[in-house]
Structure formats: C-alpha cells, structure tokens
N, C-alpha and C. Protein backbone atom coordinates (compact mmCIF):
# COMPACT_ATOMS: atom_id res chain seq x y z
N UNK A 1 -5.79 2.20 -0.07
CA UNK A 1 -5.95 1.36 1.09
C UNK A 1 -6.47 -0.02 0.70
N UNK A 2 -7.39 0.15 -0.07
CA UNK A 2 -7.98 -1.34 -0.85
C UNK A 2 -6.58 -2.26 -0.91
N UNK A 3 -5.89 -2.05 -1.87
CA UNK A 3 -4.22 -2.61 -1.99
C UNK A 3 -3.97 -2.79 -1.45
N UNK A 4 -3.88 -2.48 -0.45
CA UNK A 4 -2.79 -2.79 1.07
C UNK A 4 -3.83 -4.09 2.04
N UNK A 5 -5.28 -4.07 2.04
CA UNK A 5 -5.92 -4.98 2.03
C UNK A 5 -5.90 -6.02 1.23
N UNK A 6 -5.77 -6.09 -0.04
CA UNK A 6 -5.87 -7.38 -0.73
C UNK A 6 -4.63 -7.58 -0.72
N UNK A 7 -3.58 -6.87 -0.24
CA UNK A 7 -2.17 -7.76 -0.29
C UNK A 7 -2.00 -8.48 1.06
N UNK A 8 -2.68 -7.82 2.37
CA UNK A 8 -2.68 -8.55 3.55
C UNK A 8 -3.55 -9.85 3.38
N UNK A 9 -4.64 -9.91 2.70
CA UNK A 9 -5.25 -10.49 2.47
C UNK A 9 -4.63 -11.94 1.66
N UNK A 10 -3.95 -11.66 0.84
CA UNK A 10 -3.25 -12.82 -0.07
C UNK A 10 -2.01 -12.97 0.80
N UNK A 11 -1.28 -12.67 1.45
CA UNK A 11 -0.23 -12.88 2.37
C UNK A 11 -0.84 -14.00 3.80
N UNK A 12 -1.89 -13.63 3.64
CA UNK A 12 -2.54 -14.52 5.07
C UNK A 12 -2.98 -16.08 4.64
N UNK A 13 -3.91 -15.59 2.85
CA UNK A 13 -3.51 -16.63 1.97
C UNK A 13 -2.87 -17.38 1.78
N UNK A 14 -1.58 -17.02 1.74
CA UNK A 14 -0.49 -17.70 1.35
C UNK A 14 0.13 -18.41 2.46
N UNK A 15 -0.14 -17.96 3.68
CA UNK A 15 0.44 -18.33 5.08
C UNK A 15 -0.29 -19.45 5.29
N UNK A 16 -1.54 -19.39 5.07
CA UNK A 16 -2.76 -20.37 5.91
C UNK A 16 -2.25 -22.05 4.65
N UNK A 17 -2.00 -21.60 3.48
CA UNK A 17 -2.09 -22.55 2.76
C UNK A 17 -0.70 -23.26 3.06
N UNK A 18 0.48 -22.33 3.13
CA UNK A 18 1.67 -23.19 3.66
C UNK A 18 1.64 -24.03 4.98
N UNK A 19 0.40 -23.55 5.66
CA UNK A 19 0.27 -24.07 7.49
C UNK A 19 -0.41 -25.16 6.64
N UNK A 20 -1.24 -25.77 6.10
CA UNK A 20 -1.90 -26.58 5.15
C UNK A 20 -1.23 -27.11 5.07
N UNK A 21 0.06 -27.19 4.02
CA UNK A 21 0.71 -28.06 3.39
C UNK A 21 1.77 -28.95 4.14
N UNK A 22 2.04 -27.58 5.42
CA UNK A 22 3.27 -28.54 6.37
C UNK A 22 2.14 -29.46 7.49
N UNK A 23 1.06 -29.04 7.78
CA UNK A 23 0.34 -30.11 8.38
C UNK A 23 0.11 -31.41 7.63
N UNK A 24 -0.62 -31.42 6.15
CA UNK A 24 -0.34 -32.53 5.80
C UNK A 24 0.60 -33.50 5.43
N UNK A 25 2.01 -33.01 5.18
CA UNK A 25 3.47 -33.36 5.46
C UNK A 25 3.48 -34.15 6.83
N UNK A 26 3.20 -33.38 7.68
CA UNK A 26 3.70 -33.62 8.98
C UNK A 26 2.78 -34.53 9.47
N UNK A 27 1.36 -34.73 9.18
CA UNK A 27 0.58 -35.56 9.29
C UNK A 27 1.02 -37.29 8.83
N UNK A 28 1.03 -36.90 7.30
CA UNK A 28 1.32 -38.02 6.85
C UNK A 28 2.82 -39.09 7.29
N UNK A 29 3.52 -38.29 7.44
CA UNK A 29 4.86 -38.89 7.99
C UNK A 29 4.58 -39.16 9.46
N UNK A 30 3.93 -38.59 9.80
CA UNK A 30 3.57 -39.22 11.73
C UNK A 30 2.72 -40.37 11.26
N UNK A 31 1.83 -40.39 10.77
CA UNK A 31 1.08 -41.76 10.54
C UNK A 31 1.76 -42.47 10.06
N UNK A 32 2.71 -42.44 9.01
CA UNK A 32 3.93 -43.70 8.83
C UNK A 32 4.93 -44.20 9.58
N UNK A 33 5.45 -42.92 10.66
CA UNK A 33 5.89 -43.32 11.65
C UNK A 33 5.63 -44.60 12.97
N UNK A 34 4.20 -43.98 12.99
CA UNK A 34 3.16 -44.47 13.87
C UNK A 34 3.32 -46.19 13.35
N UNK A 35 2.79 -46.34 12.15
CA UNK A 35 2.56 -47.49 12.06
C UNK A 35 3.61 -48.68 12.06
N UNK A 36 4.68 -48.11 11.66
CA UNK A 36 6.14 -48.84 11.77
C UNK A 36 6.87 -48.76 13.31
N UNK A 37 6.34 -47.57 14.12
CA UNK A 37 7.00 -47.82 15.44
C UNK A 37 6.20 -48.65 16.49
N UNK A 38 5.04 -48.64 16.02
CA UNK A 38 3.86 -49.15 17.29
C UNK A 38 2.83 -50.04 15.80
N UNK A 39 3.28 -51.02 15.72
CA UNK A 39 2.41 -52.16 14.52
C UNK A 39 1.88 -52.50 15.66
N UNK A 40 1.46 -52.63 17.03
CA UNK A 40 0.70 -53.61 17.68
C UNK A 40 -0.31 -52.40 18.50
N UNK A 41 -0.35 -51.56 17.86
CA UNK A 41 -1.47 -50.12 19.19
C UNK A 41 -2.94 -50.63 18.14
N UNK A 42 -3.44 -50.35 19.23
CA UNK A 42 -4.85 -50.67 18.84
C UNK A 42 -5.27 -49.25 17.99
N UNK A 43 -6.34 -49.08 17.11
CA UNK A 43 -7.31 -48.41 16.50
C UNK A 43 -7.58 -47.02 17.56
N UNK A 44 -8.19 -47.40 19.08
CA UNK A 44 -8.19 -46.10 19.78
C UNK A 44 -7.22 -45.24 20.18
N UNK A 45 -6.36 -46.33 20.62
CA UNK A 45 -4.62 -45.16 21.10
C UNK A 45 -4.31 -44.62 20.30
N UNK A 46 -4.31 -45.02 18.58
CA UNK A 46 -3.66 -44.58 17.68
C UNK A 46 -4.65 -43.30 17.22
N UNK A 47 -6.06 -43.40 16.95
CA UNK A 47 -6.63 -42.05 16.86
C UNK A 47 -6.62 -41.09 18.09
N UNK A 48 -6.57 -41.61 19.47
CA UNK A 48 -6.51 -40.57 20.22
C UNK A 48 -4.88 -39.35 20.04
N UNK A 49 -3.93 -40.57 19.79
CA UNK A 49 -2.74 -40.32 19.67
C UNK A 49 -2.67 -38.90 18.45
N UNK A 50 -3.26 -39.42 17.29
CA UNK A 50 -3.52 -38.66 16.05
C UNK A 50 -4.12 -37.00 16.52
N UNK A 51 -5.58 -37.34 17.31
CA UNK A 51 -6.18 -36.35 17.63
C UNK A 51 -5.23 -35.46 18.45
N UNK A 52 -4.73 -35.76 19.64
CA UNK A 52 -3.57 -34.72 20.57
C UNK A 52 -2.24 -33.86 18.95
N UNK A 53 -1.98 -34.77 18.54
CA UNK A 53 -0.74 -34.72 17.74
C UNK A 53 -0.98 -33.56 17.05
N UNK A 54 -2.32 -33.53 16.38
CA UNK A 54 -2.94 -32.59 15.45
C UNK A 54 -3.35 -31.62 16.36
N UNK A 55 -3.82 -31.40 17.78
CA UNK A 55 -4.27 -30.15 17.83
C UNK A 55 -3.03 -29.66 18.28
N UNK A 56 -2.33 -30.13 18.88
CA UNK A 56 -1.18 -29.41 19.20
C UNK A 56 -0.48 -28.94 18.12
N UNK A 57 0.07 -29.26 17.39
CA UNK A 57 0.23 -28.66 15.19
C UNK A 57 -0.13 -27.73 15.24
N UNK A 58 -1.57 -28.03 14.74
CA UNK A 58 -2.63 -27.22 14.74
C UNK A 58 -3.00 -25.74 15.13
N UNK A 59 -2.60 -25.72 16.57
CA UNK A 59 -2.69 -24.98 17.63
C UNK A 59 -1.45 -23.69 17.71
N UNK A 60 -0.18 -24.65 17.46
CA UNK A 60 1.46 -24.07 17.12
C UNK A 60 1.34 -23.26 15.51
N UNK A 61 1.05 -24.21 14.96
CA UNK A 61 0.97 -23.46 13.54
C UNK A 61 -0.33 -21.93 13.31
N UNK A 62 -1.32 -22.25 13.93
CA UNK A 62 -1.95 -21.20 13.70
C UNK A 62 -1.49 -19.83 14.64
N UNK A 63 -0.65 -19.97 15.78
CA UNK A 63 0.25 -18.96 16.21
C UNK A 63 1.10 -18.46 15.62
N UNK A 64 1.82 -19.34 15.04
CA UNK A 64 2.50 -18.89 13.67
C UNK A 64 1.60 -18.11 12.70
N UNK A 65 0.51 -18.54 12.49
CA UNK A 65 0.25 -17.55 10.82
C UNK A 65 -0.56 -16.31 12.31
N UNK A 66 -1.02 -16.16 13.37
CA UNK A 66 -1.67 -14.92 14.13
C UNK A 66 -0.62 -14.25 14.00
N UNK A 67 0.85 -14.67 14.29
CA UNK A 67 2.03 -13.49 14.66
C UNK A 67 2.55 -12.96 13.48
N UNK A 68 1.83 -13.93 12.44
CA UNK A 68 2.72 -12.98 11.00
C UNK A 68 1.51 -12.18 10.74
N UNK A 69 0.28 -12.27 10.80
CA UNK A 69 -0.47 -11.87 10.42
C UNK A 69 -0.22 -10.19 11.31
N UNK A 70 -0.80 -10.61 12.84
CA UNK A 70 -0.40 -9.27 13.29
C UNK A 70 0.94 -8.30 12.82
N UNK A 71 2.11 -8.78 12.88
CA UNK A 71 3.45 -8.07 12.41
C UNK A 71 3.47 -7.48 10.95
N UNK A 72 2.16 -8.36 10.39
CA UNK A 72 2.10 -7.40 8.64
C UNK A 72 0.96 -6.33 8.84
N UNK A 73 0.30 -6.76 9.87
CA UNK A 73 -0.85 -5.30 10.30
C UNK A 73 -0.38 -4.28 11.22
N UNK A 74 0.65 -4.15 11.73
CA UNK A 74 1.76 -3.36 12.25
C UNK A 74 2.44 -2.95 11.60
N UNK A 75 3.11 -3.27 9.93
CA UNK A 75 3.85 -3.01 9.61
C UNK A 75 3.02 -1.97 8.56
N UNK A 76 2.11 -3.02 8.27
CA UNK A 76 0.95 -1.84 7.16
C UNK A 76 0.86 -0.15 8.24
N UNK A 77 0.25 -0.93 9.39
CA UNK A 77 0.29 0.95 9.72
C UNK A 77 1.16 1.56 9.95
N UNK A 78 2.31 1.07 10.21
CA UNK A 78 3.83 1.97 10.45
C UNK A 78 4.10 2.41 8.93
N UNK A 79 3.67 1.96 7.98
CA UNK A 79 4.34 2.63 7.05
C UNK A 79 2.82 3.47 6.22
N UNK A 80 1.49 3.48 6.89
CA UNK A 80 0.46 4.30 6.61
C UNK A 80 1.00 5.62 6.61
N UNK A 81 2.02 5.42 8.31
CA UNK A 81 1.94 6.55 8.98
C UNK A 81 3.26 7.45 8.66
N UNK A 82 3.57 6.56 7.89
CA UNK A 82 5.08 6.98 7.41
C UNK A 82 4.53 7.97 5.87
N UNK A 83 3.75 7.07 5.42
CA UNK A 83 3.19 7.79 4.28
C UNK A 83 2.53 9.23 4.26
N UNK A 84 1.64 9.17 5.24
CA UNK A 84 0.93 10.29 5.98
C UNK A 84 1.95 11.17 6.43
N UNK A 85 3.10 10.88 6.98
CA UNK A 85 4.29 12.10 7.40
C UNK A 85 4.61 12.24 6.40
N UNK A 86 5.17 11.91 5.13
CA UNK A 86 5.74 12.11 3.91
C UNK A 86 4.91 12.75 3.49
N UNK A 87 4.17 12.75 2.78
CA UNK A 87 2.61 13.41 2.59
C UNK A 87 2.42 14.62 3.44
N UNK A 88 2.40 14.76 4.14
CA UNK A 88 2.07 16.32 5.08
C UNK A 88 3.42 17.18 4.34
N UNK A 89 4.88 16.23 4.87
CA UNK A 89 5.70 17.28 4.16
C UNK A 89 6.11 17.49 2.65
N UNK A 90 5.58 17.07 1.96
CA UNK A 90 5.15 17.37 0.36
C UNK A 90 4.16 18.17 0.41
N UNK A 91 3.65 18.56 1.38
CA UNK A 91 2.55 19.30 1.28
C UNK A 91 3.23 20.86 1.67
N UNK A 92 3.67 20.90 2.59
CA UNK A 92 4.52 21.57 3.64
C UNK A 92 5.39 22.36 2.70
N UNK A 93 6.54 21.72 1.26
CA UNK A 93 7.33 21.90 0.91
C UNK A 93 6.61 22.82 -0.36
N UNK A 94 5.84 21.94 -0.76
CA UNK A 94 4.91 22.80 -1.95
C UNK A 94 4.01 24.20 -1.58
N UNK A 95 4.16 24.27 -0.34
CA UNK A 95 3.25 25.89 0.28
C UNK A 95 4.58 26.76 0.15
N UNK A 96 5.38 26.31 0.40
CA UNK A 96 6.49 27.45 0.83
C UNK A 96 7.43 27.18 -0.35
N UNK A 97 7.07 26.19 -1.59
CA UNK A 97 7.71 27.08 -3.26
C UNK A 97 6.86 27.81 -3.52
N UNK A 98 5.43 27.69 -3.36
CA UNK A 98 4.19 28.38 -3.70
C UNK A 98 4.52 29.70 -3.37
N UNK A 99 4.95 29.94 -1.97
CA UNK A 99 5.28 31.20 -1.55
C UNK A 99 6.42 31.97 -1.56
N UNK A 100 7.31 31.21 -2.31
CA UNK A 100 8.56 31.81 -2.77
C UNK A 100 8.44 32.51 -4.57
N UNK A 101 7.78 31.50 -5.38
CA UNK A 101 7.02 31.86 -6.61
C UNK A 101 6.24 33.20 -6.41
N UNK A 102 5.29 33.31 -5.31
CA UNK A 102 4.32 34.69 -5.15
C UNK A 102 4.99 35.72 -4.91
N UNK A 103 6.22 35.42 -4.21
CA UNK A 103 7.19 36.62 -4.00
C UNK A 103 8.12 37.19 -5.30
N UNK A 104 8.26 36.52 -6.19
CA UNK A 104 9.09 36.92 -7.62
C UNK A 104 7.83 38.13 -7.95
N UNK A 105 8.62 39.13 -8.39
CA UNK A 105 7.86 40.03 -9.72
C UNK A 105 7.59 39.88 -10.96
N UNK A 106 8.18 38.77 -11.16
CA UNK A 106 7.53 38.30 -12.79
C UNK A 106 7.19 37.21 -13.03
N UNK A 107 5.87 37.64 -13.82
CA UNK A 107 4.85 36.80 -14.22
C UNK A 107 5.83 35.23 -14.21
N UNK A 108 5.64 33.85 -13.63
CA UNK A 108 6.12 32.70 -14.14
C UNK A 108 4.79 31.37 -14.12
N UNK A 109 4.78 30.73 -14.82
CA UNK A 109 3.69 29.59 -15.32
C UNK A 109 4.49 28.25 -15.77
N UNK A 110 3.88 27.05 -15.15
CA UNK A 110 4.37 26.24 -15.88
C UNK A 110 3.60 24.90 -16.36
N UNK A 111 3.78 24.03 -17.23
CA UNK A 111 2.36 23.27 -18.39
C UNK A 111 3.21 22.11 -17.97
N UNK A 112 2.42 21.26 -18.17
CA UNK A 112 2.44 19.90 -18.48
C UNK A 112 2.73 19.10 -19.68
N UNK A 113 3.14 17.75 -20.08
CA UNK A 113 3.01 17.98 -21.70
C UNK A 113 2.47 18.20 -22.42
N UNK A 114 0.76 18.30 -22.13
CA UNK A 114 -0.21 18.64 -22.64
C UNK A 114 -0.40 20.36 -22.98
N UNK A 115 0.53 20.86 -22.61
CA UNK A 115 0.26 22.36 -22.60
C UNK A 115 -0.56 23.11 -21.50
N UNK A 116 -0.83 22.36 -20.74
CA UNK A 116 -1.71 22.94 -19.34
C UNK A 116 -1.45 23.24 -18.28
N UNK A 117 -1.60 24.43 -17.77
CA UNK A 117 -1.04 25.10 -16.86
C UNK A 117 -1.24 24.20 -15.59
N UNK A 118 -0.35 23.86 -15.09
CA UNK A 118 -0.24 23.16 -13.91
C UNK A 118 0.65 24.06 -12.81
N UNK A 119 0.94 25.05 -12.85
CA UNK A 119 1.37 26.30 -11.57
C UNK A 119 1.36 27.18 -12.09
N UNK A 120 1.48 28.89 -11.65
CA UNK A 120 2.02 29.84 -11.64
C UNK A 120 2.24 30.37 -10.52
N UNK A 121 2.73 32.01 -10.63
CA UNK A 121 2.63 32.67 -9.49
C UNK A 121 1.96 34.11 -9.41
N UNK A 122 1.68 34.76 -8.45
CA UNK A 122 1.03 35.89 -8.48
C UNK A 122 0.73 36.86 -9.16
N UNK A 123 2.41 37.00 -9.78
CA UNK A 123 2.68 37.98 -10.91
C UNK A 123 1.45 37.64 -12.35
N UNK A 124 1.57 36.21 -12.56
CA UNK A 124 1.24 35.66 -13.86
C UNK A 124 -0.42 36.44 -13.47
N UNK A 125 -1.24 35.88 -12.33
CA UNK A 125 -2.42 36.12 -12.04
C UNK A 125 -2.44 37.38 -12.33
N UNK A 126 -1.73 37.84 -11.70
CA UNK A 126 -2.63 39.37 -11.89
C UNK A 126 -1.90 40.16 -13.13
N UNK A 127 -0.80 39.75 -13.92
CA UNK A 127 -0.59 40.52 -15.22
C UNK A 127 -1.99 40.10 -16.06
N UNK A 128 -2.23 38.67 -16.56
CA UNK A 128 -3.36 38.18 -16.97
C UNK A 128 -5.08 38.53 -16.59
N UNK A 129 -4.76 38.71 -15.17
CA UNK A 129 -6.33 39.39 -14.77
C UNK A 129 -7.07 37.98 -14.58
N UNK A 130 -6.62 36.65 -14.37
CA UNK A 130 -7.64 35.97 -13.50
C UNK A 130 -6.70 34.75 -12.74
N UNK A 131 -7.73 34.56 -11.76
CA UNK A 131 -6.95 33.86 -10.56
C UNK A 131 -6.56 32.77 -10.95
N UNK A 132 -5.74 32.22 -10.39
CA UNK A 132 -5.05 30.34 -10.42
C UNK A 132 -5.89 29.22 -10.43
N UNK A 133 -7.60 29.42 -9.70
CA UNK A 133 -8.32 28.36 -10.52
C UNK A 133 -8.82 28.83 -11.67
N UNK A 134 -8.64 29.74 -12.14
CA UNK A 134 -9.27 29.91 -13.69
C UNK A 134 -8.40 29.54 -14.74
N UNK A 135 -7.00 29.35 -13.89
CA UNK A 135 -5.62 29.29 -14.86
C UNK A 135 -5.87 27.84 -15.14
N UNK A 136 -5.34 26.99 -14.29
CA UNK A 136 -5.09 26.06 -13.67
C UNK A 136 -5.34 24.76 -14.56
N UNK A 137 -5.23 23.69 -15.20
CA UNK A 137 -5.81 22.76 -15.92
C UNK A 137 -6.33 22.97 -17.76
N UNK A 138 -6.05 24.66 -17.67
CA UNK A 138 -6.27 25.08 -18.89
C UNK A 138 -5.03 25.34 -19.91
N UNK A 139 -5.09 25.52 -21.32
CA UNK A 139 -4.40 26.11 -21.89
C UNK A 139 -4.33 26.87 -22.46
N UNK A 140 -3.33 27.95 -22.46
CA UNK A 140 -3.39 29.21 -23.56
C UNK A 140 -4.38 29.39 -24.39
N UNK A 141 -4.78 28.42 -24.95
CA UNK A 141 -6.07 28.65 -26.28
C UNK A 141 -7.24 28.79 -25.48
N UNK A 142 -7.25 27.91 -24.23
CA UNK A 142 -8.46 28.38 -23.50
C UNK A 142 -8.56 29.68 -22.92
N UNK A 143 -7.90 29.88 -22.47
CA UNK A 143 -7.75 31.49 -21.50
C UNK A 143 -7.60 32.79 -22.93
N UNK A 144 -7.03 32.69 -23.24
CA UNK A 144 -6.35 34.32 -23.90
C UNK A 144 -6.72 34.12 -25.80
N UNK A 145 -6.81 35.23 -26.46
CA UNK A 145 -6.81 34.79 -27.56
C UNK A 145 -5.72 34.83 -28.45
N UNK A 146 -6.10 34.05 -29.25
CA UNK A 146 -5.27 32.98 -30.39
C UNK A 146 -3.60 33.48 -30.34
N UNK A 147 -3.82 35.12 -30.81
CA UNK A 147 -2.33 35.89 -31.05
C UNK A 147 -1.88 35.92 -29.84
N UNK A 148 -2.68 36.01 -28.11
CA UNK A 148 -1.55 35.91 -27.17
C UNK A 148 -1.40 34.54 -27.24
N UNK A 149 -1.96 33.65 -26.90
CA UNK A 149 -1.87 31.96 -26.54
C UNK A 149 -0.52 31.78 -27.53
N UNK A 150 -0.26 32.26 -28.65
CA UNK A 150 0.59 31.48 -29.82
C UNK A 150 1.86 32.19 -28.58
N UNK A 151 2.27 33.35 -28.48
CA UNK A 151 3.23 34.24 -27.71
C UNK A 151 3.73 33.36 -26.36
N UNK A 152 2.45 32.30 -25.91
CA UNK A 152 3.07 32.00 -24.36
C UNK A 152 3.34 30.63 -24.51
C-alpha cells in the first residue's frame, strides 16, 4: 500500500508542477500581451487585471489537478479491490488443489529450488508420521535421516 501512496503521491507531484509551469507560460505571455495591447493602462488596471486573470487560472487549473487527483484515488481503489477479489480466489483455488491432493492415496510432496518442502498431501503426512507444519519449509536432511532424506 506504501507504493501505491508514493506513486499517487509523485503523480500529484508531477501534476501540481505541470499546473506550475503552464501558469507561468500563461502568465508571462499575458503580461506581454498586456503590454503591447494596452501601452497606455495605468499600473492599477493592469495589476487588478493580472490579479482576476490569475485567480481565475489558478482556480481552473487546480480543478484540473482535484479531478485527476480524485480519478487516480478511484482508480487506486478499484483496482485494491480488484486485487482483493483476485486474492480471495487464489486463495479459493489453492483450498480445493489442497483438497484434491488430500484425496490421492499416495504419499505426494513438492520442494522448491532449495530442496524445501513447500506442499504435500495427507498421504505424505501420515506415511512420514508428522503434520504439514513440521514438513513445511524444511528439508529431507531436516526431517528424516540421512539414508531416507538421500531416497526422497
């Protein structure tokens, strides 16, 4: 979840700094405008002029970065929740190999590259004589001795 925060986080970043860059664009070219269309406005019209110009920008552009902002915090949880359904059924799918494995009659186990038992099934438990967390993360050399471990 951290991740998904510091990426909303640098996305809002990145938004606020582009609203930055087109304001001062847009700033600067209105003040050149300004001065070549109206050479005779006094000092106040022209800052009041400035002040309206900018909050209205201002005002437009930061609606812009609220609606992206919200639509990426909508989108983060639509796909939380997408994750969370995917996730339940990986969960879902792995109970019922689990329980297709417990139903075989013979012993089956299977390792990692490390040699460590990362599944079996019922059979294996109880030919061996101890349960699936005793199995589980271990290897042959740990569980059984030397002459069976070499055999499995």
């Amino acid at each position: 979840m951290e991740n998904r925060d510091s990426t909303v986080g640098n996305k809002l970043t990145i938004a606020l700094v582009k609203v930055a860059l087109v304001m001062l664009v847009t700033m600067t070219l209105y003040e050149a405008a300004k001065q070549f269309l109206f050479p005779a406005i006094t000092i106040w019209i022209s800052h009041t002029i400035t002040i309206l110009f900018t909050t209205v920008g201002a005002t437009f552009l930061s609606y812009v970065v609220l609606n992206e902002r919200e639509s990426l915090a909508a989108r983060l949880m639509r796909e939380a929740e997408e994750s969370r359904a995917a996730h339940a059924l990986l969960e879902e799918q792995l109970h019922l190999t689990q329980i297709l494995l417990d139903a075989l009659p013979s012993p089956l186990y299977f390792k990692n590259q490390n040699d460590e038992y990362i599944g079996c099934n019922a059979a294996f438990e109880e030919f061996y004589g101890r349960s699936r967390n005793q199995i589980l993360g271990k290897t042959a050399f740990d569980l059984f001795p030397q002459e069976v471990a070499e055999r499995i």
